[in-house]
N, C-alpha and C. Protein backbone atom coordinates (compact mmCIF):
# COMPACT_ATOMS: atom_id res chain seq x y z
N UNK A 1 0.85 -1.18 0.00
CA UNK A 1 0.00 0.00 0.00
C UNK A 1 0.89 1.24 0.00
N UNK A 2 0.15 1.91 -0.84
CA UNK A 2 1.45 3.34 -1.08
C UNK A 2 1.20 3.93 0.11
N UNK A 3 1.92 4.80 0.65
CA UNK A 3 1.32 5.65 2.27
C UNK A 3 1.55 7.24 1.73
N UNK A 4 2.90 7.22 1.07
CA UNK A 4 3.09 8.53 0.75
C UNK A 4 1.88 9.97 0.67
N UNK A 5 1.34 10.66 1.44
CA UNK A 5 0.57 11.28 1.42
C UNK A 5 0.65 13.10 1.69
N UNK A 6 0.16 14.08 1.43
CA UNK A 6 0.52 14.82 1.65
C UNK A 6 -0.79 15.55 2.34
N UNK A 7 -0.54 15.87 3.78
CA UNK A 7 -1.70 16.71 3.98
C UNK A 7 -2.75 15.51 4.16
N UNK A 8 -2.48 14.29 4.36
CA UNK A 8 -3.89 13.46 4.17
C UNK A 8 -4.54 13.30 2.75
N UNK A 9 -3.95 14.17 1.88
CA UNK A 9 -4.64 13.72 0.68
C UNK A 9 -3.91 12.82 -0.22
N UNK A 10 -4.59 12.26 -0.93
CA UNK A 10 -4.02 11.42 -2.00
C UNK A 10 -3.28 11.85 -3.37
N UNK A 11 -4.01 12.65 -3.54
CA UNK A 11 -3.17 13.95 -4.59
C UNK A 11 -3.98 15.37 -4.14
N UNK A 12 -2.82 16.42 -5.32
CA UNK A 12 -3.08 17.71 -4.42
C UNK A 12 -3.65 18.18 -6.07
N UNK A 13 -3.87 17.18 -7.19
CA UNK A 13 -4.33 17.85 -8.80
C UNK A 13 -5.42 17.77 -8.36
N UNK A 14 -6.52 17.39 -7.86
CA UNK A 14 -7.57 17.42 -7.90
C UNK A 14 -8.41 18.97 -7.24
N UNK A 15 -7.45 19.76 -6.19
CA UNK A 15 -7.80 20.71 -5.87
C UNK A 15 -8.20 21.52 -6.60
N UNK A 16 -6.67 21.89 -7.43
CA UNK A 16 -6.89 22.32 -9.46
C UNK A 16 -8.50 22.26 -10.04
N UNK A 17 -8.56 20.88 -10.14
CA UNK A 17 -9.28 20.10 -10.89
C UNK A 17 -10.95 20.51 -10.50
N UNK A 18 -10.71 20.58 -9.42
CA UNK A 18 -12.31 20.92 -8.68
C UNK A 18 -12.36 22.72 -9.05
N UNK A 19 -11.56 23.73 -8.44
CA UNK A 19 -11.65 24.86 -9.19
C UNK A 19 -12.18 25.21 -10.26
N UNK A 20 -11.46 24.74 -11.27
CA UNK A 20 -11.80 24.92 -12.59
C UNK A 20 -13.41 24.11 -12.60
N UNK A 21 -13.67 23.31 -12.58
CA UNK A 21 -14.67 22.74 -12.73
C UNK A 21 -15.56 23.42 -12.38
N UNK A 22 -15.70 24.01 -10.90
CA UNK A 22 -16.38 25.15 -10.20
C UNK A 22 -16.49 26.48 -10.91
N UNK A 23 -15.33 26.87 -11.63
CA UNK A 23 -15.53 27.99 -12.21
C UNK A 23 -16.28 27.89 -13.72
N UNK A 24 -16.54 26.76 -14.11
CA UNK A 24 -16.86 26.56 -15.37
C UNK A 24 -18.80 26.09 -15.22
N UNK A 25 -18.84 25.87 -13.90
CA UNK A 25 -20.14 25.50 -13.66
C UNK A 25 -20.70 23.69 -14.40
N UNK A 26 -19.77 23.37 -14.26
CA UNK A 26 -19.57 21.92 -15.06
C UNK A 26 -20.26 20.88 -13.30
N UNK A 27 -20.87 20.51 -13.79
CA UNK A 27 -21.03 19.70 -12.42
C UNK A 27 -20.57 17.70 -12.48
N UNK A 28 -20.26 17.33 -11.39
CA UNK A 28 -18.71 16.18 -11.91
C UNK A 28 -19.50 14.86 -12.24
N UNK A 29 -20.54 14.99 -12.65
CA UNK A 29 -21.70 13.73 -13.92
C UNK A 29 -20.74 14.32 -15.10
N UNK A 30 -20.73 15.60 -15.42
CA UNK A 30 -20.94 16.24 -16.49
C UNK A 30 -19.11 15.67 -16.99
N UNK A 31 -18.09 15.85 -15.83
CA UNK A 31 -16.70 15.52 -15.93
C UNK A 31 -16.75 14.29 -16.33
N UNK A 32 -17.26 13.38 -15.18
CA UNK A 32 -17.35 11.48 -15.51
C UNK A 32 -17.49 11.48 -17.27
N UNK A 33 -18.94 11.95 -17.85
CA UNK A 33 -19.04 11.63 -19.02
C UNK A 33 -18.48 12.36 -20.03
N UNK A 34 -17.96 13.26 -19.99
CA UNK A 34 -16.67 13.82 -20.73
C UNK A 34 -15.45 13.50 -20.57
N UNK A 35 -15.26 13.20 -19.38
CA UNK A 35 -13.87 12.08 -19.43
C UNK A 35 -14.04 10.76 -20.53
N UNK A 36 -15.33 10.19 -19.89
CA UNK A 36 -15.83 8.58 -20.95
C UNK A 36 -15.24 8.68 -22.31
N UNK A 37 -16.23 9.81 -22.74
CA UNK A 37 -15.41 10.41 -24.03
C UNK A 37 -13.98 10.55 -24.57
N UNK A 38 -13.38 10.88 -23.68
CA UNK A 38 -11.84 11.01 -23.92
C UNK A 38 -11.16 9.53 -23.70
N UNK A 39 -12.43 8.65 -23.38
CA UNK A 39 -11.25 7.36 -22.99
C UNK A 39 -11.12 6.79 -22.22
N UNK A 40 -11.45 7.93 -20.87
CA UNK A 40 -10.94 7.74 -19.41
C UNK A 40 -12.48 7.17 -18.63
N UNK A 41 -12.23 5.85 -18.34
CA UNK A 41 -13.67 5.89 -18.04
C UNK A 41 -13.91 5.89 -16.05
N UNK A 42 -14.11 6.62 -15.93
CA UNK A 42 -14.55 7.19 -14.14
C UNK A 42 -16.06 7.56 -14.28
N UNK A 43 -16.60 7.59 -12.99
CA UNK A 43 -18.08 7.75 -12.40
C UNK A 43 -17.64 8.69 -11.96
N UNK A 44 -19.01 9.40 -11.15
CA UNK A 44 -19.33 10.88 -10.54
C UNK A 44 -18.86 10.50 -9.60
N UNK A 45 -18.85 9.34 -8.89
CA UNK A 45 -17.42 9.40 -7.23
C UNK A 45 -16.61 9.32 -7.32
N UNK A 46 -16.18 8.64 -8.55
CA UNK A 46 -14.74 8.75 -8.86
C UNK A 46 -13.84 10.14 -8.32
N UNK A 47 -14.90 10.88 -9.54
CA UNK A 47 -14.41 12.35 -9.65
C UNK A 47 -14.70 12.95 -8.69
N UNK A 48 -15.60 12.45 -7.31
CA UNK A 48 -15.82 13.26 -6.31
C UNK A 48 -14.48 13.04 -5.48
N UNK A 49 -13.98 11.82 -5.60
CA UNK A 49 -13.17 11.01 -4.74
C UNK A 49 -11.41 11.81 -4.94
N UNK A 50 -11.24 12.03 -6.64
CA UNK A 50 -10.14 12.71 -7.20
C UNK A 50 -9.88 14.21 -6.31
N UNK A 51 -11.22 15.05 -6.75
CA UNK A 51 -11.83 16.31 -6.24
C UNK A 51 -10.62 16.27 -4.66
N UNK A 52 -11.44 15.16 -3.96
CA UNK A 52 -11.64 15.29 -2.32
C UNK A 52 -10.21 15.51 -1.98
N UNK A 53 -9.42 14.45 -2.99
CA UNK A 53 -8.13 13.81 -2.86
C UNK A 53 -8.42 12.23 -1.63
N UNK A 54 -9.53 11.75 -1.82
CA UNK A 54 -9.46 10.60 -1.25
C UNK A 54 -9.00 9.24 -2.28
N UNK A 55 -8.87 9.57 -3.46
CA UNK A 55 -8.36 8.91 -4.66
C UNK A 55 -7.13 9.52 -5.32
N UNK A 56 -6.11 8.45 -5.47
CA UNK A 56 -4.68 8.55 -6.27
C UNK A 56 -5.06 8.96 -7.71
N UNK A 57 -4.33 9.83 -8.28
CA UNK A 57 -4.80 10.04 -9.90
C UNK A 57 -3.67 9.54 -10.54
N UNK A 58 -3.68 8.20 -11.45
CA UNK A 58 -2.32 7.83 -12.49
C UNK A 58 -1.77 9.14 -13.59
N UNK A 59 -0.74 8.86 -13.88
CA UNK A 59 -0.79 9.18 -15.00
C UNK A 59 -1.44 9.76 -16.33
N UNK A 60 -1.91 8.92 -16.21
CA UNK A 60 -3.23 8.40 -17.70
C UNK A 60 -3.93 9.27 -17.33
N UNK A 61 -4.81 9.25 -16.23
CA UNK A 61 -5.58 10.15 -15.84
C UNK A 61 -4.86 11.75 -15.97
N UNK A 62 -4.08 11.83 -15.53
CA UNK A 62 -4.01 13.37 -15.07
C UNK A 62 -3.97 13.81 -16.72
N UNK A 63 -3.36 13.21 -17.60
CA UNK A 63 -2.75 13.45 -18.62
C UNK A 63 -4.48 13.96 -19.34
N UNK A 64 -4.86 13.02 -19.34
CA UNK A 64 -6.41 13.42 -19.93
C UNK A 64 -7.71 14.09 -19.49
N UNK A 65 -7.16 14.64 -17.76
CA UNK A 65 -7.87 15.57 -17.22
C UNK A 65 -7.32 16.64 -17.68
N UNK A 66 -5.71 17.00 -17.55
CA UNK A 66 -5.38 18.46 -18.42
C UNK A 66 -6.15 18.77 -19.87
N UNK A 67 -6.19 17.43 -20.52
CA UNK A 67 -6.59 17.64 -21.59
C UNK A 67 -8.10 18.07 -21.58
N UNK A 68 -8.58 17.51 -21.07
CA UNK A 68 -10.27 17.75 -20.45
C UNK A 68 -10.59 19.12 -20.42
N UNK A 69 -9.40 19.74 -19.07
CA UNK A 69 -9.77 20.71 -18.77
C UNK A 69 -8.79 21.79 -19.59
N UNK A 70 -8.26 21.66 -21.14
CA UNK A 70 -7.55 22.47 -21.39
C UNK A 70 -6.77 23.37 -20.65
N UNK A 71 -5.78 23.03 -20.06
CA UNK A 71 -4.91 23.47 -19.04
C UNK A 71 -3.52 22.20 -19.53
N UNK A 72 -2.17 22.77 -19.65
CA UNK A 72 -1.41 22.07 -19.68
C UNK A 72 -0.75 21.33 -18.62
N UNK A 73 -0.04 20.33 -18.58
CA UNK A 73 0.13 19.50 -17.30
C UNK A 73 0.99 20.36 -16.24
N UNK A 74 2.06 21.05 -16.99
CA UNK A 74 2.72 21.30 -16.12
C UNK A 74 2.42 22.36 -15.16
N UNK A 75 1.21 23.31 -16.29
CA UNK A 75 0.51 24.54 -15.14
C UNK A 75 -0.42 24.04 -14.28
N UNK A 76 -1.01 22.76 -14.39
CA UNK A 76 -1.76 21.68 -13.81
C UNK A 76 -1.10 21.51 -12.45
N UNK A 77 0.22 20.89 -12.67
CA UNK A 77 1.00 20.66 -11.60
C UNK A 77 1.73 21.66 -10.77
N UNK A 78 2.06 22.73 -11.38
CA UNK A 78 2.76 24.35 -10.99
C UNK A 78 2.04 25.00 -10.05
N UNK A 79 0.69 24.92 -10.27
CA UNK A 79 -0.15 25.57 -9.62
C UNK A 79 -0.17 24.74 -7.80
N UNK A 80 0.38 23.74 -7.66
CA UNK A 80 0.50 23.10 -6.35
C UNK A 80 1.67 23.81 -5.92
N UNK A 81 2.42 24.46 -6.45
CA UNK A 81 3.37 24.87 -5.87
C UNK A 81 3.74 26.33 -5.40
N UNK A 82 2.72 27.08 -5.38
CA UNK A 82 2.15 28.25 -5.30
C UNK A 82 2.01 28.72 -4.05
C-alpha cells in the first residue's frame, strides 16, 4: 500500500481540478461523461473522490484531465506549488 501522502490527501491535482470545474459551472456527472469520451472511463465518485483527494490520480488520468480541462500539465502541476 502506497502511504506517501501529503496533507492526508491522495493527490493535491484534484484541488486544481475541482476549481476549474467550479468555475466553469460543469457539475462532476458532467466531468465522468466527458472524461468517458476522452477514454478515461470514471463515475461521478470517482471524480468526487479525485476532487476530495481521497483517490490517487495515475498518470493516464491526469494526462487526460489536463486535456479535459484544457490546461497544460505542467501549469496543472505548478499551480500546487504556489
Amino acid at each position: 500500500m502506497f502511504k506517501n501522502q501529503a496533507n492526508g490527501r491522495k493527490n493535491l491535482i484534484g484541488i486544481k481540478m475541482r476549481e476549474v470545474r467550479k468555475s466553469r459551472g460543469i457539475s462532476q456527472r458532467q466531468v465522468a461523461d466527458d472524461l468517458a469520451e476522452l477514454g478515461l472511463i470514471v463515475d461521478k465518485n470517482a471524480v468526487q473522490r479525485m476532487e476530495s483527494g481521497q483517490r490517487f490520480i495515475t498518470d493516464i488520468e491526469l494526462i487526460t484531465i489536463a486535456k479535459y480541462l484544457e490546461i497544460p500539465v505542467n501549469e496543472l502541476i505548478a499551480s500546487l506549488t504556489k
